[in-house]
Protein backbone atom coordinates (compact mmCIF):
# COMPACT_ATOMS: atom_id res chain seq x y z
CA UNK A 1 0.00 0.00 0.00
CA UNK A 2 1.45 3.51 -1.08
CA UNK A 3 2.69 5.69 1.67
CA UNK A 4 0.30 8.53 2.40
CA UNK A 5 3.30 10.50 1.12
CA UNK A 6 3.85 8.76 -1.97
CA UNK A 7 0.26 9.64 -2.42
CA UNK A 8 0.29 13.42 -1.87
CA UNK A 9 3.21 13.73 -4.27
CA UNK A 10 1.38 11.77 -7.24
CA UNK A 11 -1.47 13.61 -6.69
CA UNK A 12 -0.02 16.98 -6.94
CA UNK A 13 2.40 15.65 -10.04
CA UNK A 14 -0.40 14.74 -11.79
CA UNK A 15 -2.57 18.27 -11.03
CA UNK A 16 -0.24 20.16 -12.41
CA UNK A 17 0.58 17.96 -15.68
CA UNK A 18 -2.86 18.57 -16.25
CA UNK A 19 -2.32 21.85 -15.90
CA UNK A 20 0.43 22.13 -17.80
CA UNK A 21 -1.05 20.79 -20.77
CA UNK A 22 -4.19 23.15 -20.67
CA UNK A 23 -1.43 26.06 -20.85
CA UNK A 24 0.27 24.00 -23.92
CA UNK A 25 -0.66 26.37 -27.28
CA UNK A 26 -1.93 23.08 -28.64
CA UNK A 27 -4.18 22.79 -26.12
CA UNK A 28 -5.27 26.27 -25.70
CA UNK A 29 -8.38 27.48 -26.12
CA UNK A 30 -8.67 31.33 -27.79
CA UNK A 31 -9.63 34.45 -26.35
CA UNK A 32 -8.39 36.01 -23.03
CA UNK A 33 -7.66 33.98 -19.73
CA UNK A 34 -8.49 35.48 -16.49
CA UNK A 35 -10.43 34.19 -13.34
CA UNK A 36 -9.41 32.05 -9.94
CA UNK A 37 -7.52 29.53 -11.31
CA UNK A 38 -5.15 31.67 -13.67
CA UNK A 39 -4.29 33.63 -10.98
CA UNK A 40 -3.26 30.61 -9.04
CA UNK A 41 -0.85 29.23 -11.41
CA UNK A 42 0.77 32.67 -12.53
CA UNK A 43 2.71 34.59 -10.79
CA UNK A 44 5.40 37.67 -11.30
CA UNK A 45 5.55 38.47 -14.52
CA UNK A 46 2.97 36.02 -16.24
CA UNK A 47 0.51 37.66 -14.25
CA UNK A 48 -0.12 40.10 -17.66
CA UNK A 49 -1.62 36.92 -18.98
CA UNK A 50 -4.82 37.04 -16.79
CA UNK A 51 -5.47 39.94 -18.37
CA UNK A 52 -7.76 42.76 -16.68
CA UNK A 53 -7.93 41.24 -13.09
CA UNK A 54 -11.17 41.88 -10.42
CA UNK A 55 -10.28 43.91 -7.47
CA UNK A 56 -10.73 40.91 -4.83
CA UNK A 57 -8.18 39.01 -6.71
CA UNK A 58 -5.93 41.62 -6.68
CA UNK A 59 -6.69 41.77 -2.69
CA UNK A 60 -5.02 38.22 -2.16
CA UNK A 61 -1.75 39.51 -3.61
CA UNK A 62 1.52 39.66 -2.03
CA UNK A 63 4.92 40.69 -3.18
CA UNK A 64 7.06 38.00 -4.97
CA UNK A 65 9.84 39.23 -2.96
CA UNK A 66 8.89 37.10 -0.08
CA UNK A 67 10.26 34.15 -2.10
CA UNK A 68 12.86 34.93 0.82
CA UNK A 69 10.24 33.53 3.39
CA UNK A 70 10.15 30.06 1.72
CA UNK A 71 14.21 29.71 2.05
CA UNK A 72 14.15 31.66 5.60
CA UNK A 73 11.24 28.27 6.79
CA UNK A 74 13.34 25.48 4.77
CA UNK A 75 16.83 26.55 6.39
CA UNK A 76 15.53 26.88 9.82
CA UNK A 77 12.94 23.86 9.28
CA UNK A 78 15.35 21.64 7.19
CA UNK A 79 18.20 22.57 9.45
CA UNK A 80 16.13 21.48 12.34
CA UNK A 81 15.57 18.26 10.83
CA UNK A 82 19.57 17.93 9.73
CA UNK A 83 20.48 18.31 13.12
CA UNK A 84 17.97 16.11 15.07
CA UNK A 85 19.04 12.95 12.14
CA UNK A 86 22.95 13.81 12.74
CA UNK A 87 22.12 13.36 16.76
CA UNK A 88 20.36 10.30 15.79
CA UNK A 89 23.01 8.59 13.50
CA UNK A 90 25.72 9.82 15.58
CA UNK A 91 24.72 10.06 19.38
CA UNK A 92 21.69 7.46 19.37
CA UNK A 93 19.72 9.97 20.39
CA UNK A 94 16.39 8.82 19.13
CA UNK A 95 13.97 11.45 16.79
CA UNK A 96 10.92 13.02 19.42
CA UNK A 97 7.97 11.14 19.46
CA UNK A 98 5.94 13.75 18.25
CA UNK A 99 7.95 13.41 15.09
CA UNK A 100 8.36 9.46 15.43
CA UNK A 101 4.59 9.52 15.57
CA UNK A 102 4.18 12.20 12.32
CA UNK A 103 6.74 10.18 10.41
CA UNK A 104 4.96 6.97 10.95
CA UNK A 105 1.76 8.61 9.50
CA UNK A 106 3.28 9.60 6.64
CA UNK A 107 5.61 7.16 5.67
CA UNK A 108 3.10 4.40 6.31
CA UNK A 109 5.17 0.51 6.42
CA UNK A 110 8.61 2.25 4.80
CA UNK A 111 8.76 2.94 8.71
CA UNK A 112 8.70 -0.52 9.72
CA UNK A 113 11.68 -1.30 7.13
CA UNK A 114 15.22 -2.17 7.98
CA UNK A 115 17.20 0.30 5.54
CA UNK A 116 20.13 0.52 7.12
CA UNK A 117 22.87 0.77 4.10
CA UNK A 118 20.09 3.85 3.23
CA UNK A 119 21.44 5.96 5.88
CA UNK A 120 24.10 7.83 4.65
CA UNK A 121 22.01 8.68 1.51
CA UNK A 122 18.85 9.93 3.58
CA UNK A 123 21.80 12.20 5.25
CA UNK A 124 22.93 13.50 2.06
CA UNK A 125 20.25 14.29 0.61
CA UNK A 126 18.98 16.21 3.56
CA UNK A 127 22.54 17.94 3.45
CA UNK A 128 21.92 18.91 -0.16
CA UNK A 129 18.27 20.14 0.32
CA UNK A 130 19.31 22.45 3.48
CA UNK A 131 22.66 23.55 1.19
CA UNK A 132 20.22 24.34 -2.11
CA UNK A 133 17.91 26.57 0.43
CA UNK A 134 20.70 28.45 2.20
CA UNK A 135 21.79 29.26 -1.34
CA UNK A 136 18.63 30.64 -2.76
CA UNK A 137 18.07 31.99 0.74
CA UNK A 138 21.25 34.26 -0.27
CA UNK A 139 20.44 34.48 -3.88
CA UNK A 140 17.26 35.96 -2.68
CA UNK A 141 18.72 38.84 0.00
CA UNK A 142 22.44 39.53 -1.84
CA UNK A 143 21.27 39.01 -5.66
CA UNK A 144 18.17 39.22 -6.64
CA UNK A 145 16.24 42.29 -7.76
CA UNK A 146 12.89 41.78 -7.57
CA UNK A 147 10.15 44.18 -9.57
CA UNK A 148 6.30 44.99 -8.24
CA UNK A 149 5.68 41.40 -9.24
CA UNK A 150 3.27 39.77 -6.88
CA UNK A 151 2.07 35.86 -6.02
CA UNK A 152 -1.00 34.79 -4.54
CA UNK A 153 -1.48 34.12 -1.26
CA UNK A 154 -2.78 30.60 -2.35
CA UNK A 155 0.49 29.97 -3.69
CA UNK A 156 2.59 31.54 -0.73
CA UNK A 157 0.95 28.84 1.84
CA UNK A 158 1.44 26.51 -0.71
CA UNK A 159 5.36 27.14 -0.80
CA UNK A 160 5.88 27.19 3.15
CA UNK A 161 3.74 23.75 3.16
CA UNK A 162 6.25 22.82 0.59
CA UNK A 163 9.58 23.27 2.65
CA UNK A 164 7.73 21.61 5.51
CA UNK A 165 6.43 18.38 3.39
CA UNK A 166 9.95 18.16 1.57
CA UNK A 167 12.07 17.92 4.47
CA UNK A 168 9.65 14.85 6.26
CA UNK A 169 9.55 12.92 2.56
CA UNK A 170 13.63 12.67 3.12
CA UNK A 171 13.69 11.86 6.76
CA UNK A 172 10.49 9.06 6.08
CA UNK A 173 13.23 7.17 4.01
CA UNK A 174 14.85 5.77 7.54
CA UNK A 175 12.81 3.93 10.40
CA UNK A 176 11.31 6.80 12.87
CA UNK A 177 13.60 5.14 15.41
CA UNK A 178 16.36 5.22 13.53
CA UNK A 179 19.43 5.72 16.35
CA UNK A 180 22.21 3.93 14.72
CA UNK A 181 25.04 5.51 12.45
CA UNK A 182 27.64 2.93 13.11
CA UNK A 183 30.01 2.37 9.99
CA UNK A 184 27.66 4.68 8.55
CA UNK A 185 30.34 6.23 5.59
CA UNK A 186 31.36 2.27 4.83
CA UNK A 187 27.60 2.76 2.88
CA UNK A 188 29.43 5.35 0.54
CA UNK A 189 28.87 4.18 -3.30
CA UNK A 190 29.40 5.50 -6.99
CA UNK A 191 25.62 6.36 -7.23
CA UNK A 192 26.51 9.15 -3.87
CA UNK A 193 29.57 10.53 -5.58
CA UNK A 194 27.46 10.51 -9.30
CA UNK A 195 24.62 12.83 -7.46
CA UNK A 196 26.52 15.06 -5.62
CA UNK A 197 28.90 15.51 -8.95
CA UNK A 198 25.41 16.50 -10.71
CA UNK A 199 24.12 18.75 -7.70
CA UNK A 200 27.10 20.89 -7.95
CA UNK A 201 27.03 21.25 -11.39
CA UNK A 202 23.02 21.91 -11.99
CA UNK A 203 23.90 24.73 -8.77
CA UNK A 204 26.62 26.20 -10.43
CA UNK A 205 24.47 26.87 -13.66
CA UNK A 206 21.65 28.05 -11.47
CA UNK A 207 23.49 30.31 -9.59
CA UNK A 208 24.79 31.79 -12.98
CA UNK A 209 21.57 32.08 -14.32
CA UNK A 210 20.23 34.29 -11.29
CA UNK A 211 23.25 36.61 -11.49
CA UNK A 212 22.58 36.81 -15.00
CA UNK A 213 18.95 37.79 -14.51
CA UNK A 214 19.78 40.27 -11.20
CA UNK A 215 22.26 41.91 -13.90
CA UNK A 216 19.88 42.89 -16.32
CA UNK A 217 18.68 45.48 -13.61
CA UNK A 218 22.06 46.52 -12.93
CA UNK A 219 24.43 48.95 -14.06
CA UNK A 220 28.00 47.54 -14.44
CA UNK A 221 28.67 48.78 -10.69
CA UNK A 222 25.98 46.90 -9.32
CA UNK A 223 23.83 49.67 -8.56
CA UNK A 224 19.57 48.48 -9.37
CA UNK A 225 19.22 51.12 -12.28
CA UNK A 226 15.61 49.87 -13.62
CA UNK A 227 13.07 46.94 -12.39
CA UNK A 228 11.93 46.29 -16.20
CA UNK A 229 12.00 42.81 -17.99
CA UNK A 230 14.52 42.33 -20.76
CA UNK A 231 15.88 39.45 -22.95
CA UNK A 232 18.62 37.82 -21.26
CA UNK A 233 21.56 35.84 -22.28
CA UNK A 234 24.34 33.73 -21.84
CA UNK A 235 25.00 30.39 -20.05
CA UNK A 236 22.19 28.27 -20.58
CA UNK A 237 19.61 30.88 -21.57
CA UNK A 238 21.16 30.36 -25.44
CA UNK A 239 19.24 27.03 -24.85
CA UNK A 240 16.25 27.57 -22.89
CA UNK A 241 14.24 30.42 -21.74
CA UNK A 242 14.40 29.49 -18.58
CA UNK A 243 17.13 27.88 -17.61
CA UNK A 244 17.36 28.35 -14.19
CA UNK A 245 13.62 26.14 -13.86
CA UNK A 246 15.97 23.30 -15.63
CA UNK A 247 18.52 23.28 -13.16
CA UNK A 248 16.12 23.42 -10.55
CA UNK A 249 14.71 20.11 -11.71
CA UNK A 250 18.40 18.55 -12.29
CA UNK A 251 19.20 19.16 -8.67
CA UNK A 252 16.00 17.23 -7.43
CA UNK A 253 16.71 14.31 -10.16
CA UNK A 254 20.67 14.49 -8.55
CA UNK A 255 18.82 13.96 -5.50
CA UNK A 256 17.29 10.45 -6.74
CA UNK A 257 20.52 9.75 -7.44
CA UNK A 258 21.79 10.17 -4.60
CA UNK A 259 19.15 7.60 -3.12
CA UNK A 260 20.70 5.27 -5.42
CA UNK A 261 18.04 5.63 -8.35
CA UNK A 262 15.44 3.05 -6.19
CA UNK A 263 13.35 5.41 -4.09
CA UNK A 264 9.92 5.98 -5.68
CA UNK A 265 8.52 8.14 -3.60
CA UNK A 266 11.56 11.01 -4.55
CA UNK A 267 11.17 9.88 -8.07
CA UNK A 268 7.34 11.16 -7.57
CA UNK A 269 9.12 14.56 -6.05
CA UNK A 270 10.83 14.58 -9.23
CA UNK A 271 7.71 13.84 -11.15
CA UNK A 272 6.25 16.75 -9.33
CA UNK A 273 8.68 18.87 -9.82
CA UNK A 274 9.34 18.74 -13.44
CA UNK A 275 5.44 19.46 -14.23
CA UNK A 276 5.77 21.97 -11.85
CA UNK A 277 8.96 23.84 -13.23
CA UNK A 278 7.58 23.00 -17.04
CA UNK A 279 4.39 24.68 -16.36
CA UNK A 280 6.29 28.09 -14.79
CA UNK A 281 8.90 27.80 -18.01
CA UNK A 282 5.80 27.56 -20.29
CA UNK A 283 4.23 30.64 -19.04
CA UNK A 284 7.50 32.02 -19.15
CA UNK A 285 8.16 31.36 -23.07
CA UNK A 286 4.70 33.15 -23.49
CA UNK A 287 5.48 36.04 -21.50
CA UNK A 288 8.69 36.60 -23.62
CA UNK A 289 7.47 35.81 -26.73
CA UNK A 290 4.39 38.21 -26.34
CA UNK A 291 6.66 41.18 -25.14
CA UNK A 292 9.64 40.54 -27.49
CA UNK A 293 9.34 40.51 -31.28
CA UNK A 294 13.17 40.04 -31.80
CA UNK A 295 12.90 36.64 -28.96
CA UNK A 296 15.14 34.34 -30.31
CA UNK A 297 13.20 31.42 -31.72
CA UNK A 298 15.29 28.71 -31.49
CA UNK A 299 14.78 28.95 -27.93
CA UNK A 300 12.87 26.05 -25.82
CA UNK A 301 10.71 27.20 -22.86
CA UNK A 302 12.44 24.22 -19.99
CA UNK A 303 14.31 21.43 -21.64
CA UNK A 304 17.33 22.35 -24.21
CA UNK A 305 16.37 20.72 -27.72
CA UNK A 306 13.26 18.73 -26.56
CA UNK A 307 10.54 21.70 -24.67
């Protein structure tokens, strides 16, 4: 029986493949798109595609610059969680039973499983997830310049429920009793070394891709001189329009690698998050597109050659 976990993330994969392929052109019905549900999955810029937008909606808005608060929750959250599996694996000092208790709901019989050659990987990929947040956490505060653009509040609680939910998926891949780290780096294998190899590189690409956004704002000092959208390029965006979506979804597939390519639930993360990131790319390629005549055209919204 599927993990109540398991569960949650196929569900939500498979909400927003469909839509995703509602916001496909081929798929598309004409005329203008406004209402409830386009303000839900738009936010920032692709907001201009629900058009003319009622004044309640507009009520529910908050600025996109609190994309900080998401990173702020996952590194104190996710760091919480780091610390109280490194005390477990390393002092036998056994997970609270509130949590024991929460991670037995969740994870359903993977709880009751013996997975001890698992532990090192549940401990780097909880290593990686804090080290991705702390680095869009200063992305966010040291690089970013962020316009008016707004999100829902919909999709705000929806984010901080995120970071919470992402953090228990990793830690319901080990008993909720888990207390016993001995010989624990003897468990180190090619598949651990091949993940972490691809995390730093999908990072690096990411992190170049932000700069290179932030630096369309900026003069060559660094000083914010405008908040307007404009073509970027260079690194990956010669591929893809959105490049930095791509690498987003590399670093959660590195992730499954790091698990050793066998954990289904994180491949349903990854499932999630590639519909997820396709669907924010494809409103993307519209947005630019639409505002751009000169947009280059041999440009894919997400994927380089293939979307």
């Amino acid at each position: 029986m599927p993990s109540l976990l398991s569960a949650l993330w196929l569900l939500l994969a498979a909400a927003f493949l469909a839509a995703l392929l509602l916001e496909l052109p081929q798929f598309r019905r004409g005329g203008p798109r406004h209402g409830l549900v386009q303000d839900l999955l738009r936010y920032g810029k692709t907001k201009s595609g629900c058009g003319q937008r009622p004044a309640w909606l507009r009520l529910l808005d908050l600025p996109k610059r609190w994309f900080s608060h998401f990173y702020i929750l996952s590194v104190v959250w996710n760091g919480f969680l780091l610390l109280l599996l490194i005390q477990a694996l390393f002092l036998a000092r056994p997970f609270p039973i509130w949590l024991q208790d929460l991670l037995s709901t969740l994870g359903g019989a993977s709880q009751n499983q013996d997975v001890g050659d698992k532990h090192l990987s549940v401990l780097l990929v909880l290593m990686l997830l804090w080290l991705h947040s702390f680095r869009r956490l200063i992305e966010c505060l040291c690089i970013s310049v962020f316009s008016s653009g707004v999100i829902h509040i919909v999709q705000y609680c929806f984010a901080l429920g995120y970071y919470i939910v992402i953090g228990l998926t990793v830690l319901c891949q080990v008993p909720a009793n888990v207390s016993n780290g001995k010989d624990l780096f003897m468990q180190i294998s090619w598949y651990h070394i091949l993940g972490i190899m691809m995390y730093i590189w999908a990072s690096v690409h990411q992190h170049r891709c932000h700069v290179i956004l932030a630096n369309l704002r900026k003069s060559k000092s660094g000083k914010v001189v405008n908040l307007s959208h404009s073509i970027p390029f260079g690194d990956w965006f010669e591929r893809v329009s959105c490049p930095h979506y791509f690498a987003e979804l590399l670093i959660y597939v590195s992730m499954a690698i790091t698990f050793g390519f066998q954990n289904l639930t994180w491949w349903l993360v990854v499932m999630f998050v590639l519909f997820n990131q396709a669907l924010a790319a494809v409103l993307c390629q519209e947005f630019y597109v639409n505002k751009f005549s000169c947009y280059p055209t041999h440009r894919k919204a997400f994927i380089p050659f293939l979307f």
